[in-house]
PDB file of N, CA and C in Angstrom:
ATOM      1  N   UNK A   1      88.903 105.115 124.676  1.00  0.00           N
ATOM      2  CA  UNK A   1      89.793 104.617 123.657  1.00  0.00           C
ATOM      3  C   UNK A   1      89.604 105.449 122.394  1.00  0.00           C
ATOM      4  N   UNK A   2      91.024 105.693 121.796  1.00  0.00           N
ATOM      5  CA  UNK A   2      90.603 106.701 120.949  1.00  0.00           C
ATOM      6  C   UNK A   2      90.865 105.968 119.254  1.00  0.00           C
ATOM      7  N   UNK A   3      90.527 106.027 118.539  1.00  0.00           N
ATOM      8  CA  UNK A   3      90.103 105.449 117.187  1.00  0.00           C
ATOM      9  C   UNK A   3      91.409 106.902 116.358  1.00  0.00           C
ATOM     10  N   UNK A   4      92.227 108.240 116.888  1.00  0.00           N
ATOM     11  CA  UNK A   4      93.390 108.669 115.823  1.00  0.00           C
ATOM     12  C   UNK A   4      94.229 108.062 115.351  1.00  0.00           C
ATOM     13  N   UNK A   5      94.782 106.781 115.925  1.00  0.00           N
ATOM     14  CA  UNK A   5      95.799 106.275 115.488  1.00  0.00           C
ATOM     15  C   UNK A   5      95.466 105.648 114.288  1.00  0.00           C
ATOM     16  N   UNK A   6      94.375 105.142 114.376  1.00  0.00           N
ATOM     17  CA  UNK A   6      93.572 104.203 113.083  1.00  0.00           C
ATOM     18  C   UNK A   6      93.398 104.935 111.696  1.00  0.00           C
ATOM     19  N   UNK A   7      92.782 106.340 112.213  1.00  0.00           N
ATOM     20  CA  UNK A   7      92.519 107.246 111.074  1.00  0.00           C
ATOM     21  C   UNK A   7      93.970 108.076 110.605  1.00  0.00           C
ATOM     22  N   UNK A   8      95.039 107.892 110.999  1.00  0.00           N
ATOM     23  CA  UNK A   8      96.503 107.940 110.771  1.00  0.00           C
ATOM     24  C   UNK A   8      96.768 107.255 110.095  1.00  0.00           C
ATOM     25  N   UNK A   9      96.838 106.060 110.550  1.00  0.00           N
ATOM     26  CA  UNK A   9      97.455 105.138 109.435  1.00  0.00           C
ATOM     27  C   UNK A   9      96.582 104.846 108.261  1.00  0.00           C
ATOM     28  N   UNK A  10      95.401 105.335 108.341  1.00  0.00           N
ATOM     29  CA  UNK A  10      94.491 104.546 107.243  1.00  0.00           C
ATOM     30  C   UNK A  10      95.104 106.277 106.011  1.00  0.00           C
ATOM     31  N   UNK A  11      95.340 107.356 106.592  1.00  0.00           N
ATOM     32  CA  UNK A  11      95.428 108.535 105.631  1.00  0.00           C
ATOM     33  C   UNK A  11      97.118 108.477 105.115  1.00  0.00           C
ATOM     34  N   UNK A  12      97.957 107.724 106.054  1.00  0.00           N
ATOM     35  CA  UNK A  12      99.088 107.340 105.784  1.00  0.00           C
ATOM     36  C   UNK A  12      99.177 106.154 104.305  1.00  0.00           C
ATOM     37  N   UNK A  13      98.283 105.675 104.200  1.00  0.00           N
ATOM     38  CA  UNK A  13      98.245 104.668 103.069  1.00  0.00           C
ATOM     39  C   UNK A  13      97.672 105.225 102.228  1.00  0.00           C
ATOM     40  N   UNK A  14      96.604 106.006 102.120  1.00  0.00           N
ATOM     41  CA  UNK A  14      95.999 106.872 101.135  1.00  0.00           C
ATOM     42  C   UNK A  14      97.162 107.840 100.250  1.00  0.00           C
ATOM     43  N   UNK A  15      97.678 108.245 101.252  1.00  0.00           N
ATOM     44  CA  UNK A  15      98.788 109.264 100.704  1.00  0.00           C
ATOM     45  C   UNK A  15      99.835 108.303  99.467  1.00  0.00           C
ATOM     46  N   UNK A  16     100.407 107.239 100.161  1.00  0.00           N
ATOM     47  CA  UNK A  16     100.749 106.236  98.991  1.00  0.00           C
ATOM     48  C   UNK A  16     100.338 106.268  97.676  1.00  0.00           C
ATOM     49  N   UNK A  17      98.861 106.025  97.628  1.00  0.00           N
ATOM     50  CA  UNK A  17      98.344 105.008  96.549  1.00  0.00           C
ATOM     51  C   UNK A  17      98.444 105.764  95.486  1.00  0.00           C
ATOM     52  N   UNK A  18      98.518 106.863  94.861  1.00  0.00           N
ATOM     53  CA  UNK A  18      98.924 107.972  93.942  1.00  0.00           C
ATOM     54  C   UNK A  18      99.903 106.995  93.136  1.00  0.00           C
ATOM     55  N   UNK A  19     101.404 106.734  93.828  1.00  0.00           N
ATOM     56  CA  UNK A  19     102.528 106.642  93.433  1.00  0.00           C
ATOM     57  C   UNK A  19     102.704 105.376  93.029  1.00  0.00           C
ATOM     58  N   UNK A  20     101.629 104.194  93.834  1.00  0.00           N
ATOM     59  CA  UNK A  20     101.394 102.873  93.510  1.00  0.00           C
ATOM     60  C   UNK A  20     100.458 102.207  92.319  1.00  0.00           C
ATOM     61  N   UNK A  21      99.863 103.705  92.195  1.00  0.00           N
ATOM     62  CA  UNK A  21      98.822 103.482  90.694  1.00  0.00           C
ATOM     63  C   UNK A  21      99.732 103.950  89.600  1.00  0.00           C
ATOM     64  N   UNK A  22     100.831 105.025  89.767  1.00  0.00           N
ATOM     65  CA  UNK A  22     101.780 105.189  88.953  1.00  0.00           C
ATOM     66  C   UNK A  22     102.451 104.270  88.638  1.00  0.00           C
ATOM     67  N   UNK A  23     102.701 103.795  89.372  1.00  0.00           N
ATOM     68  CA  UNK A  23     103.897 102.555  88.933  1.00  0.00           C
ATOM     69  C   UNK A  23     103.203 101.296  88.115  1.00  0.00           C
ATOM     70  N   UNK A  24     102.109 100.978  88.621  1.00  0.00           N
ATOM     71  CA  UNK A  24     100.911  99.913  87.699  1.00  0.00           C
ATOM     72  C   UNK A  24     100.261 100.197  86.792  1.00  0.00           C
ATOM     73  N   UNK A  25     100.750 101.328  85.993  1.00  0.00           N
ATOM     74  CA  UNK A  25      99.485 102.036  84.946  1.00  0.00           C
ATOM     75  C   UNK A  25      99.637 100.627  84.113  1.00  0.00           C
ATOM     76  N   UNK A  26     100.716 100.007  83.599  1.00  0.00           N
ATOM     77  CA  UNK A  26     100.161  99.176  82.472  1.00  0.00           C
ATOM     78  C   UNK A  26      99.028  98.059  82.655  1.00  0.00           C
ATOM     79  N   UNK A  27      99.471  97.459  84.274  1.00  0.00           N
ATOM     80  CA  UNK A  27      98.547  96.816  85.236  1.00  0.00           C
ATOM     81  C   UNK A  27      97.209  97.300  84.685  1.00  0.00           C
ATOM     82  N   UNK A  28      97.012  98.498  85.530  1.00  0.00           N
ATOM     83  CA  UNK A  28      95.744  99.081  85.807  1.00  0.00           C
ATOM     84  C   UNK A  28      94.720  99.425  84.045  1.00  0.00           C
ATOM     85  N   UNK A  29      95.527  99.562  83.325  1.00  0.00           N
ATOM     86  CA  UNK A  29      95.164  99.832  81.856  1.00  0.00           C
ATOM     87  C   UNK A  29      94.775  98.212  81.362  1.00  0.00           C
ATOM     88  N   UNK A  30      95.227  97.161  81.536  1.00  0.00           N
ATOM     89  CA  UNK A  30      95.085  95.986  81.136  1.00  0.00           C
ATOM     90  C   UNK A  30      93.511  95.689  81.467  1.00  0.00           C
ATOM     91  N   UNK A  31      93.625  95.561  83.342  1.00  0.00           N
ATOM     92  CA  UNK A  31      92.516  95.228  83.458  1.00  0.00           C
ATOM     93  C   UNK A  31      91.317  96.266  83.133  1.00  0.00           C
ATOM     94  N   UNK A  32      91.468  97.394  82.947  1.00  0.00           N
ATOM     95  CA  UNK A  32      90.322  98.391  82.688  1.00  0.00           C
ATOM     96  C   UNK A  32      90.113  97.729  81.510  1.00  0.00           C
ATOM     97  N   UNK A  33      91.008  97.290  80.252  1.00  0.00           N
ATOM     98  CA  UNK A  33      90.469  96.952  79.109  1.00  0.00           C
ATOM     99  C   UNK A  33      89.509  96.106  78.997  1.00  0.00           C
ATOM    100  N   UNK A  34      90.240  94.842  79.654  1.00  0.00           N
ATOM    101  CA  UNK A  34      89.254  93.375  80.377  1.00  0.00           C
ATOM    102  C   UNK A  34      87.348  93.851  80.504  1.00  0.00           C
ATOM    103  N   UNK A  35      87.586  94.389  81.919  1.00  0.00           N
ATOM    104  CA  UNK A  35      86.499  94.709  82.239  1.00  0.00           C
ATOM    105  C   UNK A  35      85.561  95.291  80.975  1.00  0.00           C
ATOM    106  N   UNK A  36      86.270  96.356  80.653  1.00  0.00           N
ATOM    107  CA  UNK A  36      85.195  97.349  79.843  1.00  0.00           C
ATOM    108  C   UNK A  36      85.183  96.394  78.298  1.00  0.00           C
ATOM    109  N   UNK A  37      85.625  95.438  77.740  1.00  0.00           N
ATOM    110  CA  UNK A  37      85.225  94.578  77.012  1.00  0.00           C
ATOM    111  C   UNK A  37      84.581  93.193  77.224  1.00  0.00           C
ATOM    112  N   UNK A  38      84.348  93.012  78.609  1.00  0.00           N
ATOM    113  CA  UNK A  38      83.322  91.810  78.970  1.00  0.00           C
ATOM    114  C   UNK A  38      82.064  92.690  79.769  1.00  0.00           C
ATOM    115  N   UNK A  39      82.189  94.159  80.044  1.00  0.00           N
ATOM    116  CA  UNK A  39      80.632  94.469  80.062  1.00  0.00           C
ATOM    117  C   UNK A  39      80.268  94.978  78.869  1.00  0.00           C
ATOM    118  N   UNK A  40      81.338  95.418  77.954  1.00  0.00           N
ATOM    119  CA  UNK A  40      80.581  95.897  76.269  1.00  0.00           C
ATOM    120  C   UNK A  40      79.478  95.130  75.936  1.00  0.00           C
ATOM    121  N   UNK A  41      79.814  93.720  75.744  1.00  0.00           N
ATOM    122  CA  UNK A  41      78.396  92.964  75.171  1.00  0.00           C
ATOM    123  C   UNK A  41      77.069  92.756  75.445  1.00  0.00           C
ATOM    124  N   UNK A  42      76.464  92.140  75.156  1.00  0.00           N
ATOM    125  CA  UNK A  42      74.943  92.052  75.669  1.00  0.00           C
ATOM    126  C   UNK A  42      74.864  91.215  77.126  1.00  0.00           C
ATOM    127  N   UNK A  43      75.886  90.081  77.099  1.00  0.00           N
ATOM    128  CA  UNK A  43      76.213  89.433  78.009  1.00  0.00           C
ATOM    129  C   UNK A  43      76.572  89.882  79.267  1.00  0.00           C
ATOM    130  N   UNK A  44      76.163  89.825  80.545  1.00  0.00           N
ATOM    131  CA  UNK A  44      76.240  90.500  81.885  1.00  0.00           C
ATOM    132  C   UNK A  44      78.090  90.338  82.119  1.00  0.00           C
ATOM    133  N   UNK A  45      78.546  90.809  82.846  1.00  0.00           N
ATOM    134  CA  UNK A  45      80.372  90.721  83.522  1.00  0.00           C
ATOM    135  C   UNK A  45      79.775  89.648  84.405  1.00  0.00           C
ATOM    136  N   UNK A  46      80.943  88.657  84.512  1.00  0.00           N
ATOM    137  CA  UNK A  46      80.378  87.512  84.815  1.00  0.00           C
ATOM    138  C   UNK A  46      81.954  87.299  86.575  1.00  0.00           C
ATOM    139  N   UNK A  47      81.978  87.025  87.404  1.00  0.00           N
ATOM    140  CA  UNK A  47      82.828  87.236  88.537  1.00  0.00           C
ATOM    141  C   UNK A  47      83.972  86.484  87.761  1.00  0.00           C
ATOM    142  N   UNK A  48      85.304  86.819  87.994  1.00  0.00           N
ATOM    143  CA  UNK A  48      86.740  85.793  87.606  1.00  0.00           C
ATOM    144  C   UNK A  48      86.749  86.068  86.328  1.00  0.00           C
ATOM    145  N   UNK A  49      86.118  87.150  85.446  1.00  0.00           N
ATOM    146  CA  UNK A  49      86.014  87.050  83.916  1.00  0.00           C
ATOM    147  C   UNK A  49      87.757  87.618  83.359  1.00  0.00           C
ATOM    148  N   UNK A  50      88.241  88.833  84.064  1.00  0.00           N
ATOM    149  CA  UNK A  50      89.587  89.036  84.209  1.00  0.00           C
ATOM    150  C   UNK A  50      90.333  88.919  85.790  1.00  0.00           C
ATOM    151  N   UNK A  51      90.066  87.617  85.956  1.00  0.00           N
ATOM    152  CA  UNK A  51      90.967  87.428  87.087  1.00  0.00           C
ATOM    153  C   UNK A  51      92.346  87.256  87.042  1.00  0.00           C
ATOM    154  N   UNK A  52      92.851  87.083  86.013  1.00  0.00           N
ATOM    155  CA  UNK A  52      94.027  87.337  85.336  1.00  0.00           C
ATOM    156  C   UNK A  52      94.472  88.673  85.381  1.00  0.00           C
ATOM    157  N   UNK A  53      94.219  89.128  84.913  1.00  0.00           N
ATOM    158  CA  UNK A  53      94.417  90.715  84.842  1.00  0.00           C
ATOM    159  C   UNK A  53      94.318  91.278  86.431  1.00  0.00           C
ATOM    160  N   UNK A  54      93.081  91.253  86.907  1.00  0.00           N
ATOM    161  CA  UNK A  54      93.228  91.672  88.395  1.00  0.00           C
ATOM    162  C   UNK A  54      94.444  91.076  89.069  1.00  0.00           C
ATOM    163  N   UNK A  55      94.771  89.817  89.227  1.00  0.00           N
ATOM    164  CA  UNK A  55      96.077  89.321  89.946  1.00  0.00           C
ATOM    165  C   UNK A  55      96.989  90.294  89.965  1.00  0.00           C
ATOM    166  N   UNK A  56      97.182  90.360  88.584  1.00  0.00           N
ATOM    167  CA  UNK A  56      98.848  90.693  87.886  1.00  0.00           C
ATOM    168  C   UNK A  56      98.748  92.526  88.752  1.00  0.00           C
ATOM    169  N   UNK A  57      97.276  93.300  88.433  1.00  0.00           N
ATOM    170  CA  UNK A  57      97.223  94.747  89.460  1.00  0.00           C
ATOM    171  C   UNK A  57      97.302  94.368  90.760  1.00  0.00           C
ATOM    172  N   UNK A  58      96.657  93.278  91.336  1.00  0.00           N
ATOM    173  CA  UNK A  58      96.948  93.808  92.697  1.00  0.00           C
ATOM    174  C   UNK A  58      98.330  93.190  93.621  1.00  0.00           C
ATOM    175  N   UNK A  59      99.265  92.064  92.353  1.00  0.00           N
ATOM    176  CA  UNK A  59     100.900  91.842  92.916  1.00  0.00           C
ATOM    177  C   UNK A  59     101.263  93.321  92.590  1.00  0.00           C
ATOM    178  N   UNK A  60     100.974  93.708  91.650  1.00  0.00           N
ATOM    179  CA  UNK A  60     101.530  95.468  91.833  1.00  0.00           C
ATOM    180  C   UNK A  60     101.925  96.266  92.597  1.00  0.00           C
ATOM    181  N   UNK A  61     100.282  96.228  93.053  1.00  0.00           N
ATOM    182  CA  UNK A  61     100.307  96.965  94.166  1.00  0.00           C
ATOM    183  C   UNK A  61     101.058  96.722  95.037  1.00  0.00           C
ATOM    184  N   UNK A  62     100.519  95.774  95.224  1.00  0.00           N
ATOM    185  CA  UNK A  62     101.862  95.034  96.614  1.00  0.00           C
ATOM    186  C   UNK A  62     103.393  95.278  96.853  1.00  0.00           C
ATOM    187  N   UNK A  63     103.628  95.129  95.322  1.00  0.00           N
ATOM    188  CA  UNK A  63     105.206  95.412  95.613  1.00  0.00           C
ATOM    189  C   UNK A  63     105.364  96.600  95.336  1.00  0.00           C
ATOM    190  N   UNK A  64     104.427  97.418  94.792  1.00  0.00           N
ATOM    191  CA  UNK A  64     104.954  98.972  95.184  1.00  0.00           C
ATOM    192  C   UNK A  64     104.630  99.090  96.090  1.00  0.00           C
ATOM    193  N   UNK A  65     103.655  99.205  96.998  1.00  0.00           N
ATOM    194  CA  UNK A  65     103.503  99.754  98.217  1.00  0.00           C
ATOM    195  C   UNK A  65     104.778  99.386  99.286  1.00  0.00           C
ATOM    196  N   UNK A  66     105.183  98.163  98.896  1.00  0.00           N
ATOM    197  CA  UNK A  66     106.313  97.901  99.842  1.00  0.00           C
ATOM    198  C   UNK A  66     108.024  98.855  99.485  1.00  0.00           C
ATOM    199  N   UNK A  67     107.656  99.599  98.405  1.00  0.00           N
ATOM    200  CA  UNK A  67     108.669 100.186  97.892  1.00  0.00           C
ATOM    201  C   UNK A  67     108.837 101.819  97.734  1.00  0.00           C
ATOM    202  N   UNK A  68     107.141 101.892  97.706  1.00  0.00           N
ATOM    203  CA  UNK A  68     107.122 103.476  98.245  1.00  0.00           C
ATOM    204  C   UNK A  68     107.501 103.958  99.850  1.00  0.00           C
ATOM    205  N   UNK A  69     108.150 104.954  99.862  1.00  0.00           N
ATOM    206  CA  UNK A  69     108.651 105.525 101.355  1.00  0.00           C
ATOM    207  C   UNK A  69     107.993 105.719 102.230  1.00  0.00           C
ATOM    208  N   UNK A  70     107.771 105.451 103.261  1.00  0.00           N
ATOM    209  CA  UNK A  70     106.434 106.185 104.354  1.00  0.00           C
ATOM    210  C   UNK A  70     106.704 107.352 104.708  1.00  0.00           C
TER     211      UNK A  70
END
């Protein structure tokens, strides 16, 4: 049994994600802010701290990926 088809489709989605991070920069800029201002403090990043923010990137993703071409 051969495991190419797997490593196809997995480089087939890679090829995507370029165009799907394009389309989410404001997404992807939001939550980078999040993050990098709840580990700024002395206080550890705590799990769900921008789970807000993550949501809103990864419906993004989603609907670009369903919108970029294969």
């Amino acid at each position: 049994m051969s495991g190419r088809g797997v490593w196809l489709r997995a480089r087939a989605r890679l090829r995507r994600f370029p165009a799907a991070l394009a389309a989410c920069g404001d997404q992807a800029a939001a939550y980078g802010r999040c993050v990098a201002a709840a580990a700024a403090g002395p206080a550890e990043l705590r799990r769900d701290t921008c789970l807000e923010e993550f949501q809103a990137l990864r419906e993004c993703f989603a609907r670009a990926v369903r919108l970029c071409p294969r």
